[in-house]
Structure formats: structure tokens, C-alpha cells
Protein backbone atom coordinates (compact mmCIF):
# COMPACT_ATOMS: atom_id res chain seq x y z
CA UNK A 1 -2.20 -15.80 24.63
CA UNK A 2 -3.52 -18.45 22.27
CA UNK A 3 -0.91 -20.63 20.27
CA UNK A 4 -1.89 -19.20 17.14
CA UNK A 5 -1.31 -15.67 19.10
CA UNK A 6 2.21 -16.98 19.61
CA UNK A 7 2.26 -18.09 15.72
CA UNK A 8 1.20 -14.99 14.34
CA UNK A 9 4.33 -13.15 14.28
CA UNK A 10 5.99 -16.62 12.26
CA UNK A 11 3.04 -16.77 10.10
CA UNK A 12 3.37 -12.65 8.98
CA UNK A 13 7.12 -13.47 7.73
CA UNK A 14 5.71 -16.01 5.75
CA UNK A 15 2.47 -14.56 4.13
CA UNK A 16 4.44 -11.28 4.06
CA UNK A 17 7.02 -13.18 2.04
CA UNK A 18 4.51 -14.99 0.10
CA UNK A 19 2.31 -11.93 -1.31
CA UNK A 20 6.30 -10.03 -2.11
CA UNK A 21 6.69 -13.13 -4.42
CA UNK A 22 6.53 -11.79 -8.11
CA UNK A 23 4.21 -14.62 -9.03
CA UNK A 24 1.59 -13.67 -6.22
CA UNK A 25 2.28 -10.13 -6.66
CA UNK A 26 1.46 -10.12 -10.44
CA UNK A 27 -1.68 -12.28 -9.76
CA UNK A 28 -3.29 -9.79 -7.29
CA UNK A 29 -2.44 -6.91 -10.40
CA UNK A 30 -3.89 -9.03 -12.96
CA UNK A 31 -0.49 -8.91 -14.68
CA UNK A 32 0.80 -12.42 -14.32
CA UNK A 33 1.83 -14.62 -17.17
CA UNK A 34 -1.03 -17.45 -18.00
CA UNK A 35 1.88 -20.01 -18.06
CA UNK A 36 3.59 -20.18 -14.71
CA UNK A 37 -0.77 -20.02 -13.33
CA UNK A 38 -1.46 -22.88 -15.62
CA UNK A 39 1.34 -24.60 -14.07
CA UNK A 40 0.30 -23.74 -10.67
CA UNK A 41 -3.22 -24.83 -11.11
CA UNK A 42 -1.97 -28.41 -12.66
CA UNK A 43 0.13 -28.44 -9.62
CA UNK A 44 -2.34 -27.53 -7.13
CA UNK A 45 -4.56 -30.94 -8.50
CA UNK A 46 -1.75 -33.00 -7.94
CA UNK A 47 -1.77 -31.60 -4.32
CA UNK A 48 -5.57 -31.83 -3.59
CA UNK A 49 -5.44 -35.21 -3.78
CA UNK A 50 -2.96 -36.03 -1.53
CA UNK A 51 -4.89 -33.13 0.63
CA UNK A 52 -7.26 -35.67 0.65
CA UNK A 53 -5.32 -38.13 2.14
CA UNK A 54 -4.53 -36.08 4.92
CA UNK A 55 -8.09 -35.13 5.66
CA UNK A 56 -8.37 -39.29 5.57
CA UNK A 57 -6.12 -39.82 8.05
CA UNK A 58 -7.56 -36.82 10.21
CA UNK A 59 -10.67 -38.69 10.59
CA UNK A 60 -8.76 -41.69 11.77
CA UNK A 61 -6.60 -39.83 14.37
CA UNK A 62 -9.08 -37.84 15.42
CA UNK A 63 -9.39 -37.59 19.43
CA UNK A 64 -13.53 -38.05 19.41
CA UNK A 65 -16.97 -38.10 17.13
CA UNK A 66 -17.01 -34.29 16.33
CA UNK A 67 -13.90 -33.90 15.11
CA UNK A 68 -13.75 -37.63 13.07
CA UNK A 69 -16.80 -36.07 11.70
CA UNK A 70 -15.50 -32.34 10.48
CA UNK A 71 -12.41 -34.40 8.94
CA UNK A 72 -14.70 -37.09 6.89
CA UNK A 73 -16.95 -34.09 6.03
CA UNK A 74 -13.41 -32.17 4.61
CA UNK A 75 -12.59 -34.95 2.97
CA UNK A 76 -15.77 -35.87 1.19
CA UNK A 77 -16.49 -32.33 0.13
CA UNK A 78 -13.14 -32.01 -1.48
CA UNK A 79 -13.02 -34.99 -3.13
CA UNK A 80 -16.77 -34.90 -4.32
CA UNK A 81 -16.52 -31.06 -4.33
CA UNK A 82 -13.48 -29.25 -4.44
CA UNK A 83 -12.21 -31.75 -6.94
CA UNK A 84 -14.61 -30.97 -9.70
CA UNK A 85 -14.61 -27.40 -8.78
CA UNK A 86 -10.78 -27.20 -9.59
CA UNK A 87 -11.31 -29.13 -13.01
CA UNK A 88 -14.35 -26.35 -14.37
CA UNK A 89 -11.95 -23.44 -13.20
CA UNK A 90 -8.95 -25.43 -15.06
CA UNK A 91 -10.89 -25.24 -18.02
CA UNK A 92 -11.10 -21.80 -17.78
CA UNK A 93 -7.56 -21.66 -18.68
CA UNK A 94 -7.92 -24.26 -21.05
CA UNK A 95 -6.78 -27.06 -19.56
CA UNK A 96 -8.62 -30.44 -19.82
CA UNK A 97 -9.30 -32.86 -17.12
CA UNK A 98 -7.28 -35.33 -19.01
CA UNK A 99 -4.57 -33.00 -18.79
CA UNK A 100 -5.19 -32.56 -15.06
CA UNK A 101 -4.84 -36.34 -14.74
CA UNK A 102 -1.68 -36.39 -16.53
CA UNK A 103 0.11 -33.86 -14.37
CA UNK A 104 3.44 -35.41 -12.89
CA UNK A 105 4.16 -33.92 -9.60
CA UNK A 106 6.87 -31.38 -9.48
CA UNK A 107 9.73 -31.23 -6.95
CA UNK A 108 8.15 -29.25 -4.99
CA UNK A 109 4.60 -30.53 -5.30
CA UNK A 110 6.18 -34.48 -4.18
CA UNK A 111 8.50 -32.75 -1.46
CA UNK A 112 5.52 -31.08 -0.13
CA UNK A 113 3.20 -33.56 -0.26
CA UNK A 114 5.30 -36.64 1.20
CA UNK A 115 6.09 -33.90 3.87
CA UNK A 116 1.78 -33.57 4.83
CA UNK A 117 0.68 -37.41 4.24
CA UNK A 118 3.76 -38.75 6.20
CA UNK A 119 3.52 -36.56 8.91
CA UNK A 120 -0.45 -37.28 8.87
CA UNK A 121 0.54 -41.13 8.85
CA UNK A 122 2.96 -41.17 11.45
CA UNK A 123 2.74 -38.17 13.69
CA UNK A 124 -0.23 -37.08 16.33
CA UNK A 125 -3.20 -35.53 15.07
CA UNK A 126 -1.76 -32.81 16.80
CA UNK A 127 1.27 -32.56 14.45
CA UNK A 128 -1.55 -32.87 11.39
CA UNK A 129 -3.26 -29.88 12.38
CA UNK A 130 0.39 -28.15 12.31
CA UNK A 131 1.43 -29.13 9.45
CA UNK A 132 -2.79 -28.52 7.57
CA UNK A 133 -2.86 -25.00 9.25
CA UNK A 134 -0.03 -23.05 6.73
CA UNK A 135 -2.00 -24.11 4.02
CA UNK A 136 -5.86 -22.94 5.03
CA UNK A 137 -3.94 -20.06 7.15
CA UNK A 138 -2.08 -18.88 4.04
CA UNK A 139 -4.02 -18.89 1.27
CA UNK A 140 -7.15 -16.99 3.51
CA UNK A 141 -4.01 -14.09 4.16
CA UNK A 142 -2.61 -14.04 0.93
CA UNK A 143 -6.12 -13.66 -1.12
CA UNK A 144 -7.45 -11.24 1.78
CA UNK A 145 -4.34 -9.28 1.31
CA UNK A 146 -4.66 -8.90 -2.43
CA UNK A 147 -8.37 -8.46 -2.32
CA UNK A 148 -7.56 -5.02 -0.22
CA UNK A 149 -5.13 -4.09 -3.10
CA UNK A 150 -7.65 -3.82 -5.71
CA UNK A 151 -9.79 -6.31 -7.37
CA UNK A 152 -7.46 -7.27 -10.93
CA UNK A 153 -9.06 -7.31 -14.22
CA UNK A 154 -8.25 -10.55 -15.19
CA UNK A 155 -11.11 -12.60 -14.41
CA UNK A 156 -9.38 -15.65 -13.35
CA UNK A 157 -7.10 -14.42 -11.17
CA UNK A 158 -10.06 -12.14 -9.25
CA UNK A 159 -11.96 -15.42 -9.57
CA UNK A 160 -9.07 -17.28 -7.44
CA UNK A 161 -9.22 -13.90 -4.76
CA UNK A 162 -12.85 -14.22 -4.31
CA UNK A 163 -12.36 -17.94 -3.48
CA UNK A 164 -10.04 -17.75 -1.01
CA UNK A 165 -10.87 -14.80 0.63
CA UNK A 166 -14.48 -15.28 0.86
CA UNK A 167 -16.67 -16.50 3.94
CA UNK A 168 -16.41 -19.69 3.52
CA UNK A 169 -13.08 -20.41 3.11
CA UNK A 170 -12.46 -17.78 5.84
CA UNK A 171 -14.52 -19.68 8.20
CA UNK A 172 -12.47 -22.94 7.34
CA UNK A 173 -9.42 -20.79 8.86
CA UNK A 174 -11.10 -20.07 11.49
CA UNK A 175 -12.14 -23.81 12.14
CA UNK A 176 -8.53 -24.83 11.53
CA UNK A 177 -7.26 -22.01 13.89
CA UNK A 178 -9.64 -22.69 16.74
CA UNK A 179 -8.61 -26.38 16.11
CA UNK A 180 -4.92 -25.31 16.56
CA UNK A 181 -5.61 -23.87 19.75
CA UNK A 182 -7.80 -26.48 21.19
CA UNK A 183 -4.73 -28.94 20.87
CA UNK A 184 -2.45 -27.13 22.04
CA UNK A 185 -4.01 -25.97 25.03
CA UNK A 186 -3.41 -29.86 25.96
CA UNK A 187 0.14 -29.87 24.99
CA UNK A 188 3.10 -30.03 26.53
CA UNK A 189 5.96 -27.44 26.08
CA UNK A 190 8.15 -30.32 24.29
CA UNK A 191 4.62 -30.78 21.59
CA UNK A 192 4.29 -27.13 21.44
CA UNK A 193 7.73 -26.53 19.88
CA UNK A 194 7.38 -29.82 17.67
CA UNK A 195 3.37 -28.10 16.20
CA UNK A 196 5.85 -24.49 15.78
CA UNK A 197 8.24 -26.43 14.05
CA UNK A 198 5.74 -28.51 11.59
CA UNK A 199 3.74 -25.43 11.09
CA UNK A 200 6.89 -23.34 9.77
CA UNK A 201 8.86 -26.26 7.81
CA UNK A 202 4.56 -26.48 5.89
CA UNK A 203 4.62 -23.08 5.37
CA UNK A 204 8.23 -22.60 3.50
CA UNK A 205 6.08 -24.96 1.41
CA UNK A 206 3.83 -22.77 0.81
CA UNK A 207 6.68 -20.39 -0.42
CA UNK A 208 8.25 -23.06 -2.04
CA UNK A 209 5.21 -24.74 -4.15
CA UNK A 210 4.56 -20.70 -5.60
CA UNK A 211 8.08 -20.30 -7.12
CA UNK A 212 8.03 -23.43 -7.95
CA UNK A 213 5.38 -22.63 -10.38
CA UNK A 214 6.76 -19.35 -10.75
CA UNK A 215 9.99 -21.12 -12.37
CA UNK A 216 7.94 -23.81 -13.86
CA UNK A 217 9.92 -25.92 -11.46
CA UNK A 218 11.55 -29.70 -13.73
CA UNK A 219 13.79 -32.38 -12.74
CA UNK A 220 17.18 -31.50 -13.58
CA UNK A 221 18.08 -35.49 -14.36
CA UNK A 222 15.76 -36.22 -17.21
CA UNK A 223 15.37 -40.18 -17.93
């Protein structure tokens, strides 16, 4: 059995708990609020960048020329790519890349975020690809999951299915996956339980950076 094998049942508590989540739920029926999505996508810039950093520090760790080369390739495509992608679908919903620019980080969004770079900075490039896989892993479940529900009307929100649970994103999953298991074919028993335990605490993120937007998530101290 492959580590991701072993993951799976983990992984289905948290995608199951994930798609249950009124804000994901209401997304897939095309009846969610604009606000809390506007949030989420403001959010979600915030947290492409520092994705970026992550696929930055990939390249560095990585253990030879193939994989430096898939990480620099990530990170050049999201940056150069992904980036401006994410600011013509923002302005679908009407909000401007200034806006965008502006966003402060929520809670959540810094929690989670500090949580991926840090462990990127300090930790093995095994304990990157932990703590990267909830995030490709989730959103290719999540989307797939909806998209067998019923395309929604709302164009947006069908537009955000189609991304995510499309080929190409699906065969980033599968890169990421395969990935997984490479490295932890290597790994000791002690490693194996430390790449379980990054991949959960990432994916309660996951949970975690939905409500947030669900709740339009503020500091409770304002200064």
C-alpha cells in the first residue's frame, strides 16, 4: 500500500468535511452569497503568493535536477500565470487588482500561511510535500465532488468547478501524489508519522481558510 493509500482514509474526513461546509455546499448549488466568495477569492491572493514561496523553496530543497525543475516550473507558472489568472476571474466579481493588492491577510489566511512557508523553510522537502499535498489534494476532491452534483448556474462558481476539477489541475494531483509516495517510500517510520501529521494539521487549514471566509473571518482587537 502506497502512503497516500494509507492517507486516503484521513484525507475523506477532511474533503468529506470540507464539501458538508455550508459555504462549499452552497457554491456547488449556485446558491452561495457573492460576499463571503469575494472574501474568499481576496483571501485566496493573499495565499498564492506565499504559495509561491513555497514552490521557491521546493526548488531549493529539492533532492535532484527533475524535481528542482517541476518546482521552478510551479513557481514561475503561478506567479507569471496563475497570478494574473486569479486577478481576470476577480474581476469577474468586481473586484480590482488594486483591491487584490490591498487585501490584509485574515487569521486564518496568516495562520495558514506561516504554517506552509515555515515548514518549507525549515523542514525536509519531505515535510513540504506534506504539508503542499492537502491543498492540490483537496481542492481536485472538493471541485470533482461538486462537479458530479450538478453543474450550478452561477457562472462563477461553475467557472471555479471546471478549474479545479479539470485535467490539468487533476494531473497536478496526481504529480503531487506520486511525489508523496516517491518520498516516502525512502522514509523512515519516525518521517512517515511526522509527513501524516503535516499533511492533516495543512488540511484542517483547508477547513479552516473556507469558514473563515464563510464568517468573513476579522481580528477581534482592532487598533
Amino acid at each position: 500500500m502506497s502512503f497516500t493509500d494509507e492517507l486516503d482514509p484521513v484525507a475523506t474526513s477532511l474533503w468529506d468535511a470540507i464539501v458538508d461546509h455550508p459555504m462549499v455546499a452552497r457554491l456547488g448549488e449556485g446558491t452561495l452569497d457573492e460576499a463571503p466568495f469575494r472574501y474568499w477569492v481576496r483571501q485566496d491572493y493573499v495565499y498564492l503568493v506565499e504559495y509561491s514561496r513555497v514552490f521557491a523553496l521546493g526548488a531549493v530543497k529539492a533532492p535532484d535536477l527533475t524535481r528542482l525543475g517541476t518546482f521552478a516550473d510551479l513557481l514561475e507558472s503561478t506567479v507569471n500565470t496563475e497570478m494574473d489568472l486569479h486577478r481576470e476571474y476577480a474581476a469577474t466579481f468586481g473586484i480590482t487588482e488594486a483591491a487584490l493588492e490591498a487585501t490584509e491577510p485574515s487569521p486564518t489566511t496568516r495562520a495558514y500561511t506561516d504554517f506552509l512557508v515555515r515548514t518549507a523553510a525549515v523542514g525536509t522537502f519531505g515535510d513540504l510535500v506534506a504539508a503542499l499535498l492537502p491543498c492540490m489534494w483537496g481542492f481536485n476532491a472538493t471541485a470533482k465532488r461538486l462537479d458530479e452534483r450538478g453543474r450550478p448556474d452561477h457562472e462563477g462558481y461553475a467557472a471555479w468547478i471546471d478549474m479545479y476539477a479539470g485535467e490539468e489541475f487533476t494531473e497536478l494531483t496526481e504529480w503531487c501524489l506520486a511525489l508523496m509516495d516517491d518520498v516516502a517510500a525512502d522514509a523512515s517510520a519516525r518521517e512517515r508519522d511526522r509527513y501524516r501529521d503535516l499533511f492533516v494539521l495543512s488540511g484542517r487549514y483547508e477547513y479552516r481558510f473556507w469558514d473563515a471566509a464563510w464568517r468573513e473571518e476579522t481580528w477581534e482587537v482592532a487598533v
